[in-house]
PDB file of N, CA and C in Angstrom:
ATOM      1  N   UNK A   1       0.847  -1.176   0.000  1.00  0.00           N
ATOM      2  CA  UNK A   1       0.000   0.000   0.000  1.00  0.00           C
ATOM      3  C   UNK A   1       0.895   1.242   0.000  1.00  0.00           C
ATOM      4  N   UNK A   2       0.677   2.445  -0.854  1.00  0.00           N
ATOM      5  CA  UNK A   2       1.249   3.570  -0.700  1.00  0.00           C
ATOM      6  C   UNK A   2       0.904   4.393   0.123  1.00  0.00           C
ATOM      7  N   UNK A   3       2.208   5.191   0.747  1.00  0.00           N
ATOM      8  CA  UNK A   3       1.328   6.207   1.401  1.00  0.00           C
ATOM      9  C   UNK A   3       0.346   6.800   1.112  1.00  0.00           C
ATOM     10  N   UNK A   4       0.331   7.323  -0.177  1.00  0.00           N
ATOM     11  CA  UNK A   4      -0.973   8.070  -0.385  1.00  0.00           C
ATOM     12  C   UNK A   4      -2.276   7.855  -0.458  1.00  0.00           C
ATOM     13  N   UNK A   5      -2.187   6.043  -0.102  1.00  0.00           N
ATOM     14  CA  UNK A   5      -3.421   5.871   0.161  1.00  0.00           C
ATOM     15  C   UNK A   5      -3.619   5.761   1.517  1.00  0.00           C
ATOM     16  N   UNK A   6      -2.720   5.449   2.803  1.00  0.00           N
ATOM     17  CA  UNK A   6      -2.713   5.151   3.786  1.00  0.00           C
ATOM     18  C   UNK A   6      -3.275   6.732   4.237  1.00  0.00           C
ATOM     19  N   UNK A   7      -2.789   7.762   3.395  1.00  0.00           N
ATOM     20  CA  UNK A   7      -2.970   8.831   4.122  1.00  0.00           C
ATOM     21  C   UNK A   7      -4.866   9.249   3.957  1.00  0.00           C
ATOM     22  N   UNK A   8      -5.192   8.763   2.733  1.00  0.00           N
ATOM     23  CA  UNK A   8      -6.446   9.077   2.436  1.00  0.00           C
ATOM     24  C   UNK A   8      -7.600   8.379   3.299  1.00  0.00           C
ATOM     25  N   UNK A   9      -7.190   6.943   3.855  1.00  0.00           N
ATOM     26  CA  UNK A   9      -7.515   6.596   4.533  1.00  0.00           C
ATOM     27  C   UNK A   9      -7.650   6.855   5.824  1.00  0.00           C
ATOM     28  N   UNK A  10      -6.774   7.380   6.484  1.00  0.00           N
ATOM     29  CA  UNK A  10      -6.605   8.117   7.786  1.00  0.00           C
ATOM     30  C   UNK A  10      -7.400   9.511   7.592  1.00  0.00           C
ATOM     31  N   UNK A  11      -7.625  10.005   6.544  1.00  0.00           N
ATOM     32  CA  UNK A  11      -8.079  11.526   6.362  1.00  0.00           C
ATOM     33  C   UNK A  11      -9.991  10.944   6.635  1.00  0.00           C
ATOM     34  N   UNK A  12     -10.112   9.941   6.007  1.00  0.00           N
ATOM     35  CA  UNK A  12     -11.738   9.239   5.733  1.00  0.00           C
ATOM     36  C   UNK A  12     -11.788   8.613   7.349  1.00  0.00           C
ATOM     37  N   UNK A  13     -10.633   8.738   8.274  1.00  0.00           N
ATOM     38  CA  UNK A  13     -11.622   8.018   8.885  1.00  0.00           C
ATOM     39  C   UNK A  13     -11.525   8.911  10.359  1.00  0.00           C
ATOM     40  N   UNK A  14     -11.197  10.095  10.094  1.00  0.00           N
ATOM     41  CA  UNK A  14     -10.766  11.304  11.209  1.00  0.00           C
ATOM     42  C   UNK A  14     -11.720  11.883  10.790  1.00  0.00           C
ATOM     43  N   UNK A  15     -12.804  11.787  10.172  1.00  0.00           N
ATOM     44  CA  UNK A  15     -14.393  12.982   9.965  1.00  0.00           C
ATOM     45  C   UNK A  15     -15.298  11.738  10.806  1.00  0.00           C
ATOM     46  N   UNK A  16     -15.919  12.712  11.969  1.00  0.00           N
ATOM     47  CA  UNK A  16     -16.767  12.319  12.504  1.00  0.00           C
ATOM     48  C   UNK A  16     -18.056  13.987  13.009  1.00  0.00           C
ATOM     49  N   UNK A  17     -19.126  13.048  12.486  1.00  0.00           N
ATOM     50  CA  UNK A  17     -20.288  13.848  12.424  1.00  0.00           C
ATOM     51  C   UNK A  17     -20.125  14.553  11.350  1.00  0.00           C
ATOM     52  N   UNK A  18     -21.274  15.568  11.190  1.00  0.00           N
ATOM     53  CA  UNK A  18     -21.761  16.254  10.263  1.00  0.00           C
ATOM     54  C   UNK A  18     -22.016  15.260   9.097  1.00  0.00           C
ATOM     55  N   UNK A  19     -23.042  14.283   9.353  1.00  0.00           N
ATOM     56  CA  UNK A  19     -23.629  12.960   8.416  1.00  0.00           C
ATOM     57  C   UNK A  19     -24.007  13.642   6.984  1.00  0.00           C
ATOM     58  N   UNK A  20     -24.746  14.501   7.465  1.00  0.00           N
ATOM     59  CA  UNK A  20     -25.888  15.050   6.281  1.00  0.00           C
ATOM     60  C   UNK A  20     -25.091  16.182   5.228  1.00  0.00           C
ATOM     61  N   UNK A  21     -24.060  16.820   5.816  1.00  0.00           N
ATOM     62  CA  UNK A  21     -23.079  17.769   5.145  1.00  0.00           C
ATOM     63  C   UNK A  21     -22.250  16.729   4.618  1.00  0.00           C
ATOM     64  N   UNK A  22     -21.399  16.150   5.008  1.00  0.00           N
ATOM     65  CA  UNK A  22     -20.873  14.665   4.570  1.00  0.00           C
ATOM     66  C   UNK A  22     -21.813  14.452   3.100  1.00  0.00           C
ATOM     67  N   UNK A  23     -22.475  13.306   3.362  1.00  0.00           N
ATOM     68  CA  UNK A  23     -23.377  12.875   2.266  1.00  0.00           C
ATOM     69  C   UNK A  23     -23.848  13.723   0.967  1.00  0.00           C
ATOM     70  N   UNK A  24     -23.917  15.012   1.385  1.00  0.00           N
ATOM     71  CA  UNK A  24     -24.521  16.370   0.019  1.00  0.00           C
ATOM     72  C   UNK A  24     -22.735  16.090  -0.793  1.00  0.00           C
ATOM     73  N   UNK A  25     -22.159  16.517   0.164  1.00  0.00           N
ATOM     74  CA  UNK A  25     -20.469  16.620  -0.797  1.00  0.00           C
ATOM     75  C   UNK A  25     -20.203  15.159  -1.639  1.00  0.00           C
ATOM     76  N   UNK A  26     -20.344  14.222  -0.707  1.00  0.00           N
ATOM     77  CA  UNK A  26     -20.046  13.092  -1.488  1.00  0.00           C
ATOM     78  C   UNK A  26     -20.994  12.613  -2.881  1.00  0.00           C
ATOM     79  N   UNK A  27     -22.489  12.962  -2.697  1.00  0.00           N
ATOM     80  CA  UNK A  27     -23.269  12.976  -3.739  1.00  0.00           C
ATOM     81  C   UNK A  27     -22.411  13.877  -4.981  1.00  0.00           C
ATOM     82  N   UNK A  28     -22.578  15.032  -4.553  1.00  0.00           N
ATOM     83  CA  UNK A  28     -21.780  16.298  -6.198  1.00  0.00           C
ATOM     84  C   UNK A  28     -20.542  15.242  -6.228  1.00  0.00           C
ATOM     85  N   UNK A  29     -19.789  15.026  -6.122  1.00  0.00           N
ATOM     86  CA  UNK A  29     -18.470  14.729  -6.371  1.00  0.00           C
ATOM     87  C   UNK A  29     -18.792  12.807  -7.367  1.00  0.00           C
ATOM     88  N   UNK A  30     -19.762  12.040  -6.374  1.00  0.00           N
ATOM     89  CA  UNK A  30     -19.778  10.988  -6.930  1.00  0.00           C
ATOM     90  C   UNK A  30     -20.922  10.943  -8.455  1.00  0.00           C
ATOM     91  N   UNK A  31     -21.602  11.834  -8.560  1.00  0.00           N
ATOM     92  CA  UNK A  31     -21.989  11.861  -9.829  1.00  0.00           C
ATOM     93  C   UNK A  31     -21.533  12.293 -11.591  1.00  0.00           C
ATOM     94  N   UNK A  32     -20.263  12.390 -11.068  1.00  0.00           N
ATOM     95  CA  UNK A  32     -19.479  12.763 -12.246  1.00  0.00           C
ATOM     96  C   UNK A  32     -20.393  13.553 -13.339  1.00  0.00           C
ATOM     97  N   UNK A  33     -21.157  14.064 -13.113  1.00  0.00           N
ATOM     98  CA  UNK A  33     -22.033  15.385 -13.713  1.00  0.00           C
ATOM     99  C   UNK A  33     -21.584  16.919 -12.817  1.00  0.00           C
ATOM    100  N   UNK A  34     -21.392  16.296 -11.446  1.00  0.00           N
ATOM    101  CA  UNK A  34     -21.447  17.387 -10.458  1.00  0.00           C
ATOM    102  C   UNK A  34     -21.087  18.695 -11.148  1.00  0.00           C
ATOM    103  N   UNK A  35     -20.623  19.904  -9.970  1.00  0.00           N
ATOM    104  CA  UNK A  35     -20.120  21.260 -10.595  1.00  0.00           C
ATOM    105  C   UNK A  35     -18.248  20.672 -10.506  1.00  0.00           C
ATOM    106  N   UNK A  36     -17.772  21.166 -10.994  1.00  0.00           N
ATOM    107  CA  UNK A  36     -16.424  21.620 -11.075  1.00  0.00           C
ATOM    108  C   UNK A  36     -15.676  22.240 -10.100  1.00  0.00           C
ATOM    109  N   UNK A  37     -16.204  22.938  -9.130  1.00  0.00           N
ATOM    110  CA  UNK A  37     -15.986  23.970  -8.478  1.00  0.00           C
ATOM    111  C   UNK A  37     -16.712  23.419  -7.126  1.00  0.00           C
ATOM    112  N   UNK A  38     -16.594  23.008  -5.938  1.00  0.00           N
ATOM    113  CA  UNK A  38     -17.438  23.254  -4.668  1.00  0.00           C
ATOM    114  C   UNK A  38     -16.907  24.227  -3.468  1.00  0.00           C
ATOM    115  N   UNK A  39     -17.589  25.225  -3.230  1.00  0.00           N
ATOM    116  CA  UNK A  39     -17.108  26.144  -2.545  1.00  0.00           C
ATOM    117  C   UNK A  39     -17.633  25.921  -0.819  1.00  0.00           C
ATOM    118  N   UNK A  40     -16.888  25.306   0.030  1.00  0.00           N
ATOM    119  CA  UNK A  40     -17.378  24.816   1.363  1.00  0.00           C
ATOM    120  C   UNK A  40     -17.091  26.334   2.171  1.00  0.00           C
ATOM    121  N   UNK A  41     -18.170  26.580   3.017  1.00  0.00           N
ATOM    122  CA  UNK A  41     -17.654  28.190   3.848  1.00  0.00           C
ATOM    123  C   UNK A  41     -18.237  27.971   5.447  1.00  0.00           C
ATOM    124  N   UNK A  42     -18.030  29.173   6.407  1.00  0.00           N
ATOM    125  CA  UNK A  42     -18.354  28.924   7.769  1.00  0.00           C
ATOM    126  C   UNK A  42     -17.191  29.404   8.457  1.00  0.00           C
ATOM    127  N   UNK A  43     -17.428  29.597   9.585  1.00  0.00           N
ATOM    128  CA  UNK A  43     -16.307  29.810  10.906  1.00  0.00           C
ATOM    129  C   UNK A  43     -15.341  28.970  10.860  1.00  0.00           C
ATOM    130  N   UNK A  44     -14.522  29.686  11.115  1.00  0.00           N
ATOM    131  CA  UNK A  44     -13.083  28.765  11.439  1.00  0.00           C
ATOM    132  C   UNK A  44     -12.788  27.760  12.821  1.00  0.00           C
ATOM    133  N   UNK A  45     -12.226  26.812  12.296  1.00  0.00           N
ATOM    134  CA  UNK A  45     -12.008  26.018  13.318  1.00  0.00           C
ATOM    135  C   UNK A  45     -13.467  24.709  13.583  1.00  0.00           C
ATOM    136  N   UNK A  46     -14.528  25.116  12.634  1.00  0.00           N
ATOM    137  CA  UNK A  46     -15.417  24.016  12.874  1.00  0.00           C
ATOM    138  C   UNK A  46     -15.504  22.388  11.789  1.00  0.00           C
ATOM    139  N   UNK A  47     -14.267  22.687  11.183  1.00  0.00           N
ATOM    140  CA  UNK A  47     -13.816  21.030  10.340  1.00  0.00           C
ATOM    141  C   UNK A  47     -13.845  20.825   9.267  1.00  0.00           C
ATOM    142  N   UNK A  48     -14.160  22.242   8.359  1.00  0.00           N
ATOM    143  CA  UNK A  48     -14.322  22.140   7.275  1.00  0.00           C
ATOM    144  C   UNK A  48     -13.666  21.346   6.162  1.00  0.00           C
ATOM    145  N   UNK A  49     -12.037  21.881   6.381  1.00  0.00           N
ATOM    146  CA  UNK A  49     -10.761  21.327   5.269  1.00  0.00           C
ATOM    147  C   UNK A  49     -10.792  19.848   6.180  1.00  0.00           C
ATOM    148  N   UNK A  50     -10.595  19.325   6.994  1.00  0.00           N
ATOM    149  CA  UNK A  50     -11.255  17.899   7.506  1.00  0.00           C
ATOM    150  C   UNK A  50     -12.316  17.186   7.032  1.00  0.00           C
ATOM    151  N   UNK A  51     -13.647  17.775   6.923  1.00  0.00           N
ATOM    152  CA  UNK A  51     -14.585  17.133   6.229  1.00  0.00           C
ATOM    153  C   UNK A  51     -14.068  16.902   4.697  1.00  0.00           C
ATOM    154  N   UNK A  52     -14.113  17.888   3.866  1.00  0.00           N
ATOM    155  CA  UNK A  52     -13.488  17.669   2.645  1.00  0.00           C
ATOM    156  C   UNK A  52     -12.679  16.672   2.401  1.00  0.00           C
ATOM    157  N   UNK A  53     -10.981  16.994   3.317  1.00  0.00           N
ATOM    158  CA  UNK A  53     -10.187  16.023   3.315  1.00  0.00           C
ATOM    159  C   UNK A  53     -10.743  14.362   2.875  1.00  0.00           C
ATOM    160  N   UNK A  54     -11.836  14.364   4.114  1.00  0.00           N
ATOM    161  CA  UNK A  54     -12.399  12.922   4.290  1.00  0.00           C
ATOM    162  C   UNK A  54     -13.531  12.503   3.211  1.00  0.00           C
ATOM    163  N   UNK A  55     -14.072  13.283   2.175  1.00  0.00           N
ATOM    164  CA  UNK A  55     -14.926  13.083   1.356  1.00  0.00           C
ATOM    165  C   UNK A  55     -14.429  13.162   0.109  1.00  0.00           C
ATOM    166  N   UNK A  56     -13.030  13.662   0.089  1.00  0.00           N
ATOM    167  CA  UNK A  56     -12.546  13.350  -1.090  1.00  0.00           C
ATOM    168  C   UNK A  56     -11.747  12.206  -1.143  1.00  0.00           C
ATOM    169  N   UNK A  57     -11.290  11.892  -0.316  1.00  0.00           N
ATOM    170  CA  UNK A  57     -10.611  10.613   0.189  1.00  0.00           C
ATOM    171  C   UNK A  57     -11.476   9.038  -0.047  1.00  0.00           C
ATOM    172  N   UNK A  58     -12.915   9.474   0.475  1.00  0.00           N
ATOM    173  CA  UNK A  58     -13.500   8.271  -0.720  1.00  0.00           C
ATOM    174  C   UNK A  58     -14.006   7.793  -1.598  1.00  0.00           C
ATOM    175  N   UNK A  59     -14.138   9.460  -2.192  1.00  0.00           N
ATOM    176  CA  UNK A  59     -14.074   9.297  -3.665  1.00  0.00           C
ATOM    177  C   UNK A  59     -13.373   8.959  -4.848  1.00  0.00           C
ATOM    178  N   UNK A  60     -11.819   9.238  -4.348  1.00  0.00           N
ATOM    179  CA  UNK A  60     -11.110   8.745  -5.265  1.00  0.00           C
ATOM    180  C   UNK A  60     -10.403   9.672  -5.949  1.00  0.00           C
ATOM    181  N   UNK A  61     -11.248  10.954  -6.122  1.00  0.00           N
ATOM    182  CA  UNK A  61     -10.438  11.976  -7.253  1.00  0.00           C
ATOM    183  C   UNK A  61      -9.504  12.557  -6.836  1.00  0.00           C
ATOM    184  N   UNK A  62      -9.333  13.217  -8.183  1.00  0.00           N
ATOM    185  CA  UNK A  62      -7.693  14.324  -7.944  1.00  0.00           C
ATOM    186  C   UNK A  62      -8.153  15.791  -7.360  1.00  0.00           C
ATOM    187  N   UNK A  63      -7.797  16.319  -6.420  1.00  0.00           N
ATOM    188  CA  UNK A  63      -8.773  17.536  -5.855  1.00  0.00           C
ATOM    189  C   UNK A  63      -7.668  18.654  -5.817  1.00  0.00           C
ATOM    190  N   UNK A  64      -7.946  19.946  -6.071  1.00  0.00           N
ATOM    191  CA  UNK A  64      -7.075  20.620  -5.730  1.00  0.00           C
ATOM    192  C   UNK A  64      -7.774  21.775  -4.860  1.00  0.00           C
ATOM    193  N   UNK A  65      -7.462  21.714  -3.415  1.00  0.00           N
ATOM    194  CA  UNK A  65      -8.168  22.810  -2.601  1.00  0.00           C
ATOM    195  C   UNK A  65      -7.392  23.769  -2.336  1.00  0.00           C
ATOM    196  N   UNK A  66      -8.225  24.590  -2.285  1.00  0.00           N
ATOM    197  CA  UNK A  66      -7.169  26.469  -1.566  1.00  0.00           C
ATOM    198  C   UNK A  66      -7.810  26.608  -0.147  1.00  0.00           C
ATOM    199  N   UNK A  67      -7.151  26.324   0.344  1.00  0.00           N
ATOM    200  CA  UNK A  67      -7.395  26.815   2.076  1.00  0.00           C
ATOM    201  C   UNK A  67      -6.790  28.323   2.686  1.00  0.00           C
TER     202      UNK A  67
END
């Protein structure tokens, strides 16, 4: 196994809660129609680049985020 999957794995399995925010991201991303672009926003410090992390992690794709 490569790191880079070991790491994606560890990223998928460090998101806990936010089920329903979870599930909307993973829907756009797993329909390969989705947008191009998902813009996640909110206060700092409540898990955002974490959630992501972990929803792109089991999707599979190539992501490029700006934090």
């Amino acid at each position: 196994m490569q790191v880079r999957d070991r790491l994606r794995r560890a990223a998928a399995a460090g998101v806990v809660g936010r089920q329903r925010e979870l599930t909307a991201l993973q829907d756009l991303l797993r329909r390969g129609r989705g947008p191009a672009v998902v813009f996640v926003s909110g206060p700092g410090g409540i898990g955002k680049s974490a959630s992501v992390a972990g929803v792109v992690a089991t999707v599979g794709h190539r992501v490029l985020v700006l934090d």
